[in-house]
PDB file of N, CA and C in Angstrom:
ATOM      1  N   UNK A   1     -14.315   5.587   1.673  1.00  0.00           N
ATOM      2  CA  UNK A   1     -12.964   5.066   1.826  1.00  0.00           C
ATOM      3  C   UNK A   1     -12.017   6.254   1.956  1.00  0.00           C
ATOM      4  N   UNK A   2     -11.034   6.457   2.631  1.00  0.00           N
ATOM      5  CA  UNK A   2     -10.139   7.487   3.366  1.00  0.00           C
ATOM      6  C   UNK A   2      -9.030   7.066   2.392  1.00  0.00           C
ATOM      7  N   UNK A   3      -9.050   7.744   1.217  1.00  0.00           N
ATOM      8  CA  UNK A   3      -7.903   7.660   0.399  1.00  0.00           C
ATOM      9  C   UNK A   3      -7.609   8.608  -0.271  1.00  0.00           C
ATOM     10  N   UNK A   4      -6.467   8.848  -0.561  1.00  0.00           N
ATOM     11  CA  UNK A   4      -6.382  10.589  -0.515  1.00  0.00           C
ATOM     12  C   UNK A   4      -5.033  10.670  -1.650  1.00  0.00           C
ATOM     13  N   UNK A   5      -5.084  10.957  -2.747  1.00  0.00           N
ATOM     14  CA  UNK A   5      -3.854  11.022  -4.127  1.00  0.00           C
ATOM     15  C   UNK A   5      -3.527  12.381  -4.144  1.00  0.00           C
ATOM     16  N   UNK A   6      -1.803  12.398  -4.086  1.00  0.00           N
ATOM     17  CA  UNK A   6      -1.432  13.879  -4.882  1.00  0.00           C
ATOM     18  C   UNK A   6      -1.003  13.319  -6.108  1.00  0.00           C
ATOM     19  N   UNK A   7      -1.617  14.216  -7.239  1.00  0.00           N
ATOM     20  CA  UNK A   7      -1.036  13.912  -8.239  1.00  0.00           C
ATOM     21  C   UNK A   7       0.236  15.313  -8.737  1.00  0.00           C
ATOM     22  N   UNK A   8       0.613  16.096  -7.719  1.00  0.00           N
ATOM     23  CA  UNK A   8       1.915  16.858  -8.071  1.00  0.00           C
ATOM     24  C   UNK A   8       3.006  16.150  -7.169  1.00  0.00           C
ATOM     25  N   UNK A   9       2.772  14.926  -6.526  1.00  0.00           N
ATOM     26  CA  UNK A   9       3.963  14.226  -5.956  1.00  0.00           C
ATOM     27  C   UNK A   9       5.262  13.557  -6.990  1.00  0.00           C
ATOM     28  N   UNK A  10       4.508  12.872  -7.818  1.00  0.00           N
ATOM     29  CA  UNK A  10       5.346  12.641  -8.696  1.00  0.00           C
ATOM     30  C   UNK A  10       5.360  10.774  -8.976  1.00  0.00           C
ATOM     31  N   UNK A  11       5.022  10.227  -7.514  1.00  0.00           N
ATOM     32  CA  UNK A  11       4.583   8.931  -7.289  1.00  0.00           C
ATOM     33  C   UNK A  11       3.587   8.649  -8.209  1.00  0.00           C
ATOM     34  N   UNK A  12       3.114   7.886  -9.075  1.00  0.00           N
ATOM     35  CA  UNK A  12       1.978   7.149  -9.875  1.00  0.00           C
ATOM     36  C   UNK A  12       0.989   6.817  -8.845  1.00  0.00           C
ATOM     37  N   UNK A  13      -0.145   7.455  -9.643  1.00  0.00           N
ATOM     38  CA  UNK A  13      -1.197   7.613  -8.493  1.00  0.00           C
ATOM     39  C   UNK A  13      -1.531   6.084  -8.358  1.00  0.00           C
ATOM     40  N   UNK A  14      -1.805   5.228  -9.290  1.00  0.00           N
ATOM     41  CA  UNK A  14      -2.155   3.725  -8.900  1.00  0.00           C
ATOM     42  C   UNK A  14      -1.277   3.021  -7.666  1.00  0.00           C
ATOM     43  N   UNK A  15      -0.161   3.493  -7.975  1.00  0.00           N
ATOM     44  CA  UNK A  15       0.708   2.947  -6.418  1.00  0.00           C
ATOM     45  C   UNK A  15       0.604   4.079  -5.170  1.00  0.00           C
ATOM     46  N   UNK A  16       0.070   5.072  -5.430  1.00  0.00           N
ATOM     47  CA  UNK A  16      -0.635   5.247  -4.219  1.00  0.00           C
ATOM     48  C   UNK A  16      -1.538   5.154  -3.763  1.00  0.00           C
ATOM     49  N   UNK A  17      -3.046   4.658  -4.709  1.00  0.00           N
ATOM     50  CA  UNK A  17      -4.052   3.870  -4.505  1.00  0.00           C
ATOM     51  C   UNK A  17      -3.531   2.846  -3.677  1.00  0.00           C
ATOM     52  N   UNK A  18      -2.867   1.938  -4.366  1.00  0.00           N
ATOM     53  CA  UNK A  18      -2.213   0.521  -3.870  1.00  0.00           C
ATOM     54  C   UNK A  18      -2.097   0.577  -2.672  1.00  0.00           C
ATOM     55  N   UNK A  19      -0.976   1.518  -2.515  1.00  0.00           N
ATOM     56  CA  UNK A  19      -0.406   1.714  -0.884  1.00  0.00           C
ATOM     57  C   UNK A  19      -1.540   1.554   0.246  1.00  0.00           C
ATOM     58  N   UNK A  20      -2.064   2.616  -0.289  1.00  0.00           N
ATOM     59  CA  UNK A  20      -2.910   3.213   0.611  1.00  0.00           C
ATOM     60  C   UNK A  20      -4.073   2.167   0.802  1.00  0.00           C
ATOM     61  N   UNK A  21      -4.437   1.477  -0.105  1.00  0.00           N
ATOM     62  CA  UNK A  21      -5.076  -0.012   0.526  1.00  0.00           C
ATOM     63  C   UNK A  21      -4.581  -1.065   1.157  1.00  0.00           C
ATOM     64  N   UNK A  22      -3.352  -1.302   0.872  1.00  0.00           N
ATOM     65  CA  UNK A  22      -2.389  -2.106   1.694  1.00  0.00           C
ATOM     66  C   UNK A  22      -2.948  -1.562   3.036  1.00  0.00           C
ATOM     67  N   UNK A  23      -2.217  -0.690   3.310  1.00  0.00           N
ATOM     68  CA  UNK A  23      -2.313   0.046   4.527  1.00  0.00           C
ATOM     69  C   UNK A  23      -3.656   0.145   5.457  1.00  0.00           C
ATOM     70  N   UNK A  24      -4.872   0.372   4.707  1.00  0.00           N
ATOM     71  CA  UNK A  24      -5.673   0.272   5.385  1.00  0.00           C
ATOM     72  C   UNK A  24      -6.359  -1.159   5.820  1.00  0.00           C
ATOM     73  N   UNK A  25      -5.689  -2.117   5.324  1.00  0.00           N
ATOM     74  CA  UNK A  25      -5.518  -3.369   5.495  1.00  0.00           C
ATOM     75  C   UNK A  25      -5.149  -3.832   6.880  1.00  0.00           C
ATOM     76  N   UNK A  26      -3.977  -3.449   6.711  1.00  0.00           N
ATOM     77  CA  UNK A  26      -2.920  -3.314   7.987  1.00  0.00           C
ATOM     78  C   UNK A  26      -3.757  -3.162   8.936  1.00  0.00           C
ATOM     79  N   UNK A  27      -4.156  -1.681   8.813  1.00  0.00           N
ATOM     80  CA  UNK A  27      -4.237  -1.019  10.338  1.00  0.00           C
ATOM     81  C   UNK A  27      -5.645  -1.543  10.579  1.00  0.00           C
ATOM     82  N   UNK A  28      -6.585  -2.490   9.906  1.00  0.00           N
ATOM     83  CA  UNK A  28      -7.527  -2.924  10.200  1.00  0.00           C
ATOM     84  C   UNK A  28      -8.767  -2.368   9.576  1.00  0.00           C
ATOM     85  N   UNK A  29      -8.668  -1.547   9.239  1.00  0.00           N
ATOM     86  CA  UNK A  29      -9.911  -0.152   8.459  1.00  0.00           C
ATOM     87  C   UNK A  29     -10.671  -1.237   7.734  1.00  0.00           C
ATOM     88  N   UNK A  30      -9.948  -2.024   7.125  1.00  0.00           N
ATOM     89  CA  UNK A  30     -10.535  -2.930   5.676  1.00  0.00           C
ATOM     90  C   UNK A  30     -10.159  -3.848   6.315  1.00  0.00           C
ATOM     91  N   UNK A  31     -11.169  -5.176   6.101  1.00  0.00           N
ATOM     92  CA  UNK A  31     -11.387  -6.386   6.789  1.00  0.00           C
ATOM     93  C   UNK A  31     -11.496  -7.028   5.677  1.00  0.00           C
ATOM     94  N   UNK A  32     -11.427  -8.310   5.970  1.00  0.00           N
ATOM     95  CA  UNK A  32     -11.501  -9.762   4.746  1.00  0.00           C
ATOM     96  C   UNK A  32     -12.947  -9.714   5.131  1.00  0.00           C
ATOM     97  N   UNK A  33     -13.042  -9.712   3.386  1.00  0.00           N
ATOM     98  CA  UNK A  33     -14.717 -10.024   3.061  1.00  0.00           C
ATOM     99  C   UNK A  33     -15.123  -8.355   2.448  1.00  0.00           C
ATOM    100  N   UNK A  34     -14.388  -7.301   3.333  1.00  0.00           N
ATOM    101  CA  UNK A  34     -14.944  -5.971   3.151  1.00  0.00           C
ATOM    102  C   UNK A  34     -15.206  -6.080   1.493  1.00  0.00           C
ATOM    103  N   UNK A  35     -16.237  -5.435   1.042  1.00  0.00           N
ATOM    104  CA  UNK A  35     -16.456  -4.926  -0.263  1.00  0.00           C
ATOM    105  C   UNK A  35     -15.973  -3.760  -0.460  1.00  0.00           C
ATOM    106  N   UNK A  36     -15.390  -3.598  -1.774  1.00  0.00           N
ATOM    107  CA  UNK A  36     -14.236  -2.731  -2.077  1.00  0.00           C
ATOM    108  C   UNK A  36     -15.386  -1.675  -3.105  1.00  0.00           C
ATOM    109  N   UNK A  37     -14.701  -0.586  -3.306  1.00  0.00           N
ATOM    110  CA  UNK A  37     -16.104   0.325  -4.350  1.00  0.00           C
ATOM    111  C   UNK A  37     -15.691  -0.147  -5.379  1.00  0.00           C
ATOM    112  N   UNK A  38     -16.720   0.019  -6.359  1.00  0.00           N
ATOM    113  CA  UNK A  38     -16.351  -0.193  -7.783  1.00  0.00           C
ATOM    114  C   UNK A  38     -15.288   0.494  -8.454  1.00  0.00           C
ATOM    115  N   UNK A  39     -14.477   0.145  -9.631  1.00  0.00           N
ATOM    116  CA  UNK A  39     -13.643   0.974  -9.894  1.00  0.00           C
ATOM    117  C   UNK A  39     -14.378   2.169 -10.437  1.00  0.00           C
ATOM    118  N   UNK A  40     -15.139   2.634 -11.020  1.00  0.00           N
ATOM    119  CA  UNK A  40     -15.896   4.013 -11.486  1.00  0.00           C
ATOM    120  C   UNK A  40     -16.049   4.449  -9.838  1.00  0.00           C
ATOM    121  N   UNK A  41     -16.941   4.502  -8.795  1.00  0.00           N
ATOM    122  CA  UNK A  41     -17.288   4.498  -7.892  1.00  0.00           C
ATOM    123  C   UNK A  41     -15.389   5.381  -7.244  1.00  0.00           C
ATOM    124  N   UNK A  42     -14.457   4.808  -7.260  1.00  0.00           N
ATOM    125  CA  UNK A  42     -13.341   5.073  -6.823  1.00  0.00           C
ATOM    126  C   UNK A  42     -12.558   5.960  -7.670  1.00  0.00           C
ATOM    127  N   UNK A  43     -12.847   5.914  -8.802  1.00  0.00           N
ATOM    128  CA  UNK A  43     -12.197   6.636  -9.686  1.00  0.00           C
ATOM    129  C   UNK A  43     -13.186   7.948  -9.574  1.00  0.00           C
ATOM    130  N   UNK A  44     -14.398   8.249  -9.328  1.00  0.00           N
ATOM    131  CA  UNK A  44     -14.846   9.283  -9.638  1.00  0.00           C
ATOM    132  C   UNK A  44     -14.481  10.022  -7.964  1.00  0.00           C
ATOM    133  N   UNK A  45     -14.338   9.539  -6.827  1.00  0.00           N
ATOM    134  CA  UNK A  45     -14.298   9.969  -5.667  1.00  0.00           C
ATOM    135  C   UNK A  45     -13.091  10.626  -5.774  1.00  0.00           C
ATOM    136  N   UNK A  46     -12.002  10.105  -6.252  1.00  0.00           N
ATOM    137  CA  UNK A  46     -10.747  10.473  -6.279  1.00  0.00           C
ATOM    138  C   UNK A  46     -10.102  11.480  -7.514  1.00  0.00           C
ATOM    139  N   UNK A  47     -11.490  11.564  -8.282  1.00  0.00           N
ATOM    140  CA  UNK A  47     -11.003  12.414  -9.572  1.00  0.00           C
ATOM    141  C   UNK A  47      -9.945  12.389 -10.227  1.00  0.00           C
ATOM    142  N   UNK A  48      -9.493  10.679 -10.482  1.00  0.00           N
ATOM    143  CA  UNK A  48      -8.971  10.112 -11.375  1.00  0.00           C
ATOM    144  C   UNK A  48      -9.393   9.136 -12.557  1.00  0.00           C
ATOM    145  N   UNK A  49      -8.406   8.875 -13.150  1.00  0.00           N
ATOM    146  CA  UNK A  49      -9.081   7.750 -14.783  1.00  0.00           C
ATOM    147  C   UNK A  49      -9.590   6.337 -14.234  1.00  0.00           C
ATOM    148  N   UNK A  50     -10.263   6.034 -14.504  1.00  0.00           N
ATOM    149  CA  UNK A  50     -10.870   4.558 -14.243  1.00  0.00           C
ATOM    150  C   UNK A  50      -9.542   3.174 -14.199  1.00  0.00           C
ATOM    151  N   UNK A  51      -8.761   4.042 -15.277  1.00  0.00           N
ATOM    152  CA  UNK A  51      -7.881   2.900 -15.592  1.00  0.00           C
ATOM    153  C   UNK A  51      -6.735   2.827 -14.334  1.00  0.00           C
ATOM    154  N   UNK A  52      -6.237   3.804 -13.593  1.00  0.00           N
ATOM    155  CA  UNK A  52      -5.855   3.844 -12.456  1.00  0.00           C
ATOM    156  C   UNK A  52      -5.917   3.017 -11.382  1.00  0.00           C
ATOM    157  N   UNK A  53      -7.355   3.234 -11.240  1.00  0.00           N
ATOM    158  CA  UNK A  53      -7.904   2.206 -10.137  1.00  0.00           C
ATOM    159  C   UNK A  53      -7.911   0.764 -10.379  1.00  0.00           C
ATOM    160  N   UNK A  54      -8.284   0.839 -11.958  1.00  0.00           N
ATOM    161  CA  UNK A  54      -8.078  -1.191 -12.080  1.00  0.00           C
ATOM    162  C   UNK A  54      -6.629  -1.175 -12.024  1.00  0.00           C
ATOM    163  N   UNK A  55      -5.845  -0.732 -12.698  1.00  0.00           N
ATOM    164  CA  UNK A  55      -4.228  -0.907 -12.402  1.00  0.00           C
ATOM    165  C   UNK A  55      -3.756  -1.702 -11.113  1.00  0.00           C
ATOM    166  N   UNK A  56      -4.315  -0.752  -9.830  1.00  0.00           N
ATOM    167  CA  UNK A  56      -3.854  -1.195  -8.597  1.00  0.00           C
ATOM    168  C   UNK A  56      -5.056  -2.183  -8.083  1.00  0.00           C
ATOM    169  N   UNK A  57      -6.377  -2.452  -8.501  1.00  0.00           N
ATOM    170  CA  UNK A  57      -7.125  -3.293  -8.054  1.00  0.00           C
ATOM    171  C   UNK A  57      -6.998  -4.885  -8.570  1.00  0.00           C
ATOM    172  N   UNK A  58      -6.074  -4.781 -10.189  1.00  0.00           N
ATOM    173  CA  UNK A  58      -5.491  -6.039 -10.387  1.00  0.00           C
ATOM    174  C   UNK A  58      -4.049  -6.334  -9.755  1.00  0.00           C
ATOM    175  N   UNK A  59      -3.291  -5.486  -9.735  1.00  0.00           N
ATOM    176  CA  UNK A  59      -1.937  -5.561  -9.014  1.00  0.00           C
ATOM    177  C   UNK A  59      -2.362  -6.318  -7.712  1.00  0.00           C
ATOM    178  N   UNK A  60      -3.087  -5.292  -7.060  1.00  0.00           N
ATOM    179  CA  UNK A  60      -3.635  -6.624  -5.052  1.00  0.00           C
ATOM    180  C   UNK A  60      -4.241  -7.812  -5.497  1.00  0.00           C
ATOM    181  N   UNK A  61      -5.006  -7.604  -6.584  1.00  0.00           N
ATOM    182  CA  UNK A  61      -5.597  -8.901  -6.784  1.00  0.00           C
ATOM    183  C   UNK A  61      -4.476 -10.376  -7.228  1.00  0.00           C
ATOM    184  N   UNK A  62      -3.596  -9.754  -8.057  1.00  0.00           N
ATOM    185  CA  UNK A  62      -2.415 -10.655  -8.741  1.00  0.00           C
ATOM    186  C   UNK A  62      -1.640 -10.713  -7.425  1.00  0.00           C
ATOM    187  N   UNK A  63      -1.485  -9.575  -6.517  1.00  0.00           N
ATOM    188  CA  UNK A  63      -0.611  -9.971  -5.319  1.00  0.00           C
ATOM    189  C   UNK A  63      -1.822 -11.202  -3.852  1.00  0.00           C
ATOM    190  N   UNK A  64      -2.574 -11.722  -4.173  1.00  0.00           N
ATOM    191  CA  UNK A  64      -3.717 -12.228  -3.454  1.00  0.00           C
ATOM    192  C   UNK A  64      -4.406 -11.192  -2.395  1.00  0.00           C
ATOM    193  N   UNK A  65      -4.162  -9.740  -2.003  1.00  0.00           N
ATOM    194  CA  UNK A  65      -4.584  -9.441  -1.362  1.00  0.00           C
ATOM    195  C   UNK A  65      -6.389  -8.845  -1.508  1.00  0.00           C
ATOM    196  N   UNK A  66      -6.440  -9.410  -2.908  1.00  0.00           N
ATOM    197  CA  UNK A  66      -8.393  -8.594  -3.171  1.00  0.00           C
ATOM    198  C   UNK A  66      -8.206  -9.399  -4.252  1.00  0.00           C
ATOM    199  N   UNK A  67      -9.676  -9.711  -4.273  1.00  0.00           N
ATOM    200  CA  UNK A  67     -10.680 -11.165  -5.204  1.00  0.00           C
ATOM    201  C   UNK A  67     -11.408 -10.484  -5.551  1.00  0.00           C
ATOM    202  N   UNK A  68     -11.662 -10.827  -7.224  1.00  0.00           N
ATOM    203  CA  UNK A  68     -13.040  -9.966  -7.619  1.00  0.00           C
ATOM    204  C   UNK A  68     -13.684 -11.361  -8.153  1.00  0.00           C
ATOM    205  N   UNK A  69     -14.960 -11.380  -7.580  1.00  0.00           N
ATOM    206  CA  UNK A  69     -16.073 -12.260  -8.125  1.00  0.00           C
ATOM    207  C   UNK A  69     -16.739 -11.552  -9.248  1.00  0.00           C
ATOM    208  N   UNK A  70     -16.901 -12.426  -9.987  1.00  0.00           N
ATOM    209  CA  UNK A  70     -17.933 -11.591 -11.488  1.00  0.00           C
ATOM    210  C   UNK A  70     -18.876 -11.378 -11.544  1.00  0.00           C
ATOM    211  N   UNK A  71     -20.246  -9.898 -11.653  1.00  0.00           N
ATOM    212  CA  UNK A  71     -21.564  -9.964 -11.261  1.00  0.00           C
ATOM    213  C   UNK A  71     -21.504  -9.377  -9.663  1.00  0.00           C
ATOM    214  N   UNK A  72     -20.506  -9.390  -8.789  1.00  0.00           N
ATOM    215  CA  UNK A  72     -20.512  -9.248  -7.591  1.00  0.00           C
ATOM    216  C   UNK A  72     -19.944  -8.154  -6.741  1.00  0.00           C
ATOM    217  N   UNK A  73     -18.699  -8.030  -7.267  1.00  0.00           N
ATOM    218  CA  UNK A  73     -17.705  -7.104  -6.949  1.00  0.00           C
ATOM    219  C   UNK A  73     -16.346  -7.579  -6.589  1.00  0.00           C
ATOM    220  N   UNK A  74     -15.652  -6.534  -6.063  1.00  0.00           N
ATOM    221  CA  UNK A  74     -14.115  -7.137  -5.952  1.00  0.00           C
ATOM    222  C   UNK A  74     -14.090  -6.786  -3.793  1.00  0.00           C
ATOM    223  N   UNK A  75     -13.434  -7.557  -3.251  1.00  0.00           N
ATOM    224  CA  UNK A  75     -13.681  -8.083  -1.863  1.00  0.00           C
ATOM    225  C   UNK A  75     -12.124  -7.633  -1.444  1.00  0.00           C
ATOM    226  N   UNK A  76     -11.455  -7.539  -0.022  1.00  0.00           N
ATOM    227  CA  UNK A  76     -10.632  -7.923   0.507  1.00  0.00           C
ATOM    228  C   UNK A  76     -10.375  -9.634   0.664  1.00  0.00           C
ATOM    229  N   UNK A  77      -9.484 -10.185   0.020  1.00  0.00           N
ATOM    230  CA  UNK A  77      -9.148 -11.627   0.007  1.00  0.00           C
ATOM    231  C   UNK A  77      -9.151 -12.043   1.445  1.00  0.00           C
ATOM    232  N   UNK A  78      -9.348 -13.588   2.006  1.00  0.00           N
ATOM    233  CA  UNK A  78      -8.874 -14.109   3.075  1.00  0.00           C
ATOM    234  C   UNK A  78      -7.026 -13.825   2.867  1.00  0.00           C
ATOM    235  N   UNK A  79      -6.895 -14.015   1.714  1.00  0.00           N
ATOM    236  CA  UNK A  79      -5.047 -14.115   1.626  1.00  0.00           C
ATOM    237  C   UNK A  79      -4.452 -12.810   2.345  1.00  0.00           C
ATOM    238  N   UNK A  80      -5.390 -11.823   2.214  1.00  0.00           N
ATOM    239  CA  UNK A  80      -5.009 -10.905   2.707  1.00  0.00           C
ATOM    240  C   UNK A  80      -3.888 -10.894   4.023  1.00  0.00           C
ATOM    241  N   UNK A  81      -4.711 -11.530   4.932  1.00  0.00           N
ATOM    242  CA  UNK A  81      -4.478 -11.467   6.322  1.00  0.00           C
ATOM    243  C   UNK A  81      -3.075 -12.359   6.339  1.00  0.00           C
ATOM    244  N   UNK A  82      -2.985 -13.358   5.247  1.00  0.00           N
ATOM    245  CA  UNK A  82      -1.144 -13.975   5.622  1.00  0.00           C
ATOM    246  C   UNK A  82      -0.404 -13.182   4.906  1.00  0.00           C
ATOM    247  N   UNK A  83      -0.827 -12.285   3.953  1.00  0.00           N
ATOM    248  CA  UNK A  83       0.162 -11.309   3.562  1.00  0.00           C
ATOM    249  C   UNK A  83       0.341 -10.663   4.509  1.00  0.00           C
ATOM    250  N   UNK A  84      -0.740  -9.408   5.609  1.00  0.00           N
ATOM    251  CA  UNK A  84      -0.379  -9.011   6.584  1.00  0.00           C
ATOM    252  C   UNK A  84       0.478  -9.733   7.269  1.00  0.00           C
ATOM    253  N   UNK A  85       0.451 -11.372   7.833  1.00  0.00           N
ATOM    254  CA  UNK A  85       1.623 -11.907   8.513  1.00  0.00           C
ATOM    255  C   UNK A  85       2.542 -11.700   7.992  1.00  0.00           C
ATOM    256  N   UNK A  86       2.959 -12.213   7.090  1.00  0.00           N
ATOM    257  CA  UNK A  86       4.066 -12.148   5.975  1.00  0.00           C
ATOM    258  C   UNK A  86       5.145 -10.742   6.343  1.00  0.00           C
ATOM    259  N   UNK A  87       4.171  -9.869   5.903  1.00  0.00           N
ATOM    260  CA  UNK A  87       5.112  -7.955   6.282  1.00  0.00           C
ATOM    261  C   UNK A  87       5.475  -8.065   7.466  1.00  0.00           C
ATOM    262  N   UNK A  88       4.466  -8.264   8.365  1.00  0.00           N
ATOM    263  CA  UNK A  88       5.322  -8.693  10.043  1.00  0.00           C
ATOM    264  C   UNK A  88       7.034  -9.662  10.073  1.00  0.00           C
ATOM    265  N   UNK A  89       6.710 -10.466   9.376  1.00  0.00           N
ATOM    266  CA  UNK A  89       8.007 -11.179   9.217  1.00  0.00           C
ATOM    267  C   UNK A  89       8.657 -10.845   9.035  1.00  0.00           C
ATOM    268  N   UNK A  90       8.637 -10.775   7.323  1.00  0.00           N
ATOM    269  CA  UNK A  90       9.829 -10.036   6.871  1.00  0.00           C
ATOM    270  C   UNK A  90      10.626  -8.832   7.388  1.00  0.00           C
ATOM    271  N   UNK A  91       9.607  -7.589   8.262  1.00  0.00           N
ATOM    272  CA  UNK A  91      10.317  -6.624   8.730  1.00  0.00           C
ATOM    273  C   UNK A  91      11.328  -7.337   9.908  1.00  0.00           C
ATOM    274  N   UNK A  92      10.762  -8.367  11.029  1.00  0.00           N
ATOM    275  CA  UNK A  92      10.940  -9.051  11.639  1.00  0.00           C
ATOM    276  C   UNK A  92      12.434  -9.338  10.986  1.00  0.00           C
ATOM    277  N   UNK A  93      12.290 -10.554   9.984  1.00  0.00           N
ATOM    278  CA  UNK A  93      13.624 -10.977   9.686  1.00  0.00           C
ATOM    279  C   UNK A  93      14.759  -9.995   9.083  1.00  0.00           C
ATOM    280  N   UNK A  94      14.229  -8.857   8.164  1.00  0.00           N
ATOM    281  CA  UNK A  94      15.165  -7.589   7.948  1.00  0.00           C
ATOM    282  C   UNK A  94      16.248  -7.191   9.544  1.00  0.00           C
ATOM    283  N   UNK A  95      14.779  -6.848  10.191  1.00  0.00           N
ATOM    284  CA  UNK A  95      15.322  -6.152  11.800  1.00  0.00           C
ATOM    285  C   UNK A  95      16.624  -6.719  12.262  1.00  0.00           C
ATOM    286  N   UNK A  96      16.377  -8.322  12.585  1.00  0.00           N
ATOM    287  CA  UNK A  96      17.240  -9.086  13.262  1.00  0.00           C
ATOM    288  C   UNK A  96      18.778  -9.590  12.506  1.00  0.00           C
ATOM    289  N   UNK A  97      18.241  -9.123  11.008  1.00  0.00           N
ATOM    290  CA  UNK A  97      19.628  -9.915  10.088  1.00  0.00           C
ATOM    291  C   UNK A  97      20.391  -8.778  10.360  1.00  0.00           C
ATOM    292  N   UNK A  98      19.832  -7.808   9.944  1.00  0.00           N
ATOM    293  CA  UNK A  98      20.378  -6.227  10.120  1.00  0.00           C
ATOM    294  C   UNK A  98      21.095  -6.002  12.119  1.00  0.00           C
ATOM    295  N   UNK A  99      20.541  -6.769  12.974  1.00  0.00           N
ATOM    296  CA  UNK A  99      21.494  -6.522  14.403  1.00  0.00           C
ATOM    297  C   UNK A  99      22.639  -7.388  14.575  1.00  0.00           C
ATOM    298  N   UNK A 100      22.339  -8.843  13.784  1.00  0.00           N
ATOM    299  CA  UNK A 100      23.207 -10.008  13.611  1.00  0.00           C
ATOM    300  C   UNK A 100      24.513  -8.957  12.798  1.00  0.00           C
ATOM    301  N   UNK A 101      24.238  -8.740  11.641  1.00  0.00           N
ATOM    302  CA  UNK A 101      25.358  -7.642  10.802  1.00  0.00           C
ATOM    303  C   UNK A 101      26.477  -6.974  11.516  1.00  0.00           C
ATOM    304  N   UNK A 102      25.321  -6.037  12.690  1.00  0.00           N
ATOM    305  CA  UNK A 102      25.789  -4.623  12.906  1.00  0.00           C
ATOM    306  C   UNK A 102      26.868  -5.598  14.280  1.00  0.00           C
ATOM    307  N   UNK A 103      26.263  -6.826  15.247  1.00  0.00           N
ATOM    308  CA  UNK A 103      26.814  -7.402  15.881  1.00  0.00           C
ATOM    309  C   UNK A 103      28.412  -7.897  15.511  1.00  0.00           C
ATOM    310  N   UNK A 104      28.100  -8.699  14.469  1.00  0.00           N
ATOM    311  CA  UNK A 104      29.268  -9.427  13.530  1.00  0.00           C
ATOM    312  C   UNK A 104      30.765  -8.302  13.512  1.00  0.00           C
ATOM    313  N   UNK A 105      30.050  -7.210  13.034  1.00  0.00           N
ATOM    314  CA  UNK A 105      31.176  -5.848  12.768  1.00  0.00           C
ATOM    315  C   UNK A 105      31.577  -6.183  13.824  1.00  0.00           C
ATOM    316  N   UNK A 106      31.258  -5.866  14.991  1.00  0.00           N
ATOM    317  CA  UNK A 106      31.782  -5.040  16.433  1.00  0.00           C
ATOM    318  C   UNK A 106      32.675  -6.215  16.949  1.00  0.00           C
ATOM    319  N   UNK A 107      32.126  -7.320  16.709  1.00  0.00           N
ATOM    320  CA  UNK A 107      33.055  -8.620  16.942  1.00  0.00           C
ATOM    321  C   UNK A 107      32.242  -9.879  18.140  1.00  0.00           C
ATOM    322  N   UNK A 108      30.778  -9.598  18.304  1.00  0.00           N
ATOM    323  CA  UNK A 108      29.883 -10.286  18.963  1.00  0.00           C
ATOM    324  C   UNK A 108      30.318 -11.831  18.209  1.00  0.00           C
ATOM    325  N   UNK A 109      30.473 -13.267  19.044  1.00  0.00           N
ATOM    326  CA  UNK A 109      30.180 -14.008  18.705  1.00  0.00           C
ATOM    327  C   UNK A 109      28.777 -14.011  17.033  1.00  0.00           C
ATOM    328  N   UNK A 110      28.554 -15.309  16.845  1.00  0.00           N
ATOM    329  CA  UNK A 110      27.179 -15.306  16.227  1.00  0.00           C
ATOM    330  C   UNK A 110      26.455 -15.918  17.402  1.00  0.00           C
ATOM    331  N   UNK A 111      27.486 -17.651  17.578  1.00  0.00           N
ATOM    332  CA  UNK A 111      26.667 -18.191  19.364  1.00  0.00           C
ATOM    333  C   UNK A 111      25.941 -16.913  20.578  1.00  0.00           C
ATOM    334  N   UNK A 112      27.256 -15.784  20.468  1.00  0.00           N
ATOM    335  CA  UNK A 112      26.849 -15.429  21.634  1.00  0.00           C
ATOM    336  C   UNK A 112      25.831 -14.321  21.381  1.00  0.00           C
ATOM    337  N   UNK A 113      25.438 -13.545  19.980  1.00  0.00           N
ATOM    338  CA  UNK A 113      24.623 -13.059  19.519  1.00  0.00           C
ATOM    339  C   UNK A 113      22.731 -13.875  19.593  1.00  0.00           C
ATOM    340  N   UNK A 114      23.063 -15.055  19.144  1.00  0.00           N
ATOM    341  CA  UNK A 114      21.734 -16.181  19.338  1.00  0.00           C
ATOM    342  C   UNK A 114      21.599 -16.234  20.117  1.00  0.00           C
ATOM    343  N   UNK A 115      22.159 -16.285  21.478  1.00  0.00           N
ATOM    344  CA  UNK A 115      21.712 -16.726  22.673  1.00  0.00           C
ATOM    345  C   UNK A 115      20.987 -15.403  23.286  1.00  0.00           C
TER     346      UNK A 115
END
């Protein structure tokens, strides 16, 4: 797994674990269903505390993006992939509220902004 922590950044390395699985989510690297390493397995690659890695492996899990079965391991969720929709959106709806705004100032209709 292509995951890579500074720990003189200053960021908490579990949220850059996090991130950085989000992300490889995103860009496709990690697929629904993918099997995720164990947390020892991840914690020793990264030459961090064990407790690190569960930190951010329950955080995705509490956010639906990774399922851990018991006896089995912990997975990329199907939920995953509508969270990926989801970030599309929202940047989506940020983008457009944010031109509606910058429109509004200048003195654009809203009608003639929608259209």
């Amino acid at each position: 797994m292509n995951i890579v922590v500074d720990k003189k950044c200053g960021i908490p390395l579990y949220i850059q674990v996090k991130k950085q699985i989000m992300d490889l989510i995103k860009e496709g690297t990690l697929k629904v269903g993918s099997k995720m390493p164990t947390e020892r397995e991840l914690s020793q690659e990264l030459n961090v505390s064990r407790n690190t890695i569960s930190t951010a492996y329950n955080q995705l899990e509490s956010s639906g993006v990774l399922r851990s079965i018991q006896g089995k391991g912990t997975f990329v969720a199907e939920e995953a992939i509508s969270w990926k929709d989801q970030e599309v959106k929202n940047k989506i709806v940020k983008f457009v509220d944010l031109a509606l705004e910058e429109a509004l100032e200048i003195g654009v209709e809203a009608e003639d902004f929608l259209e």
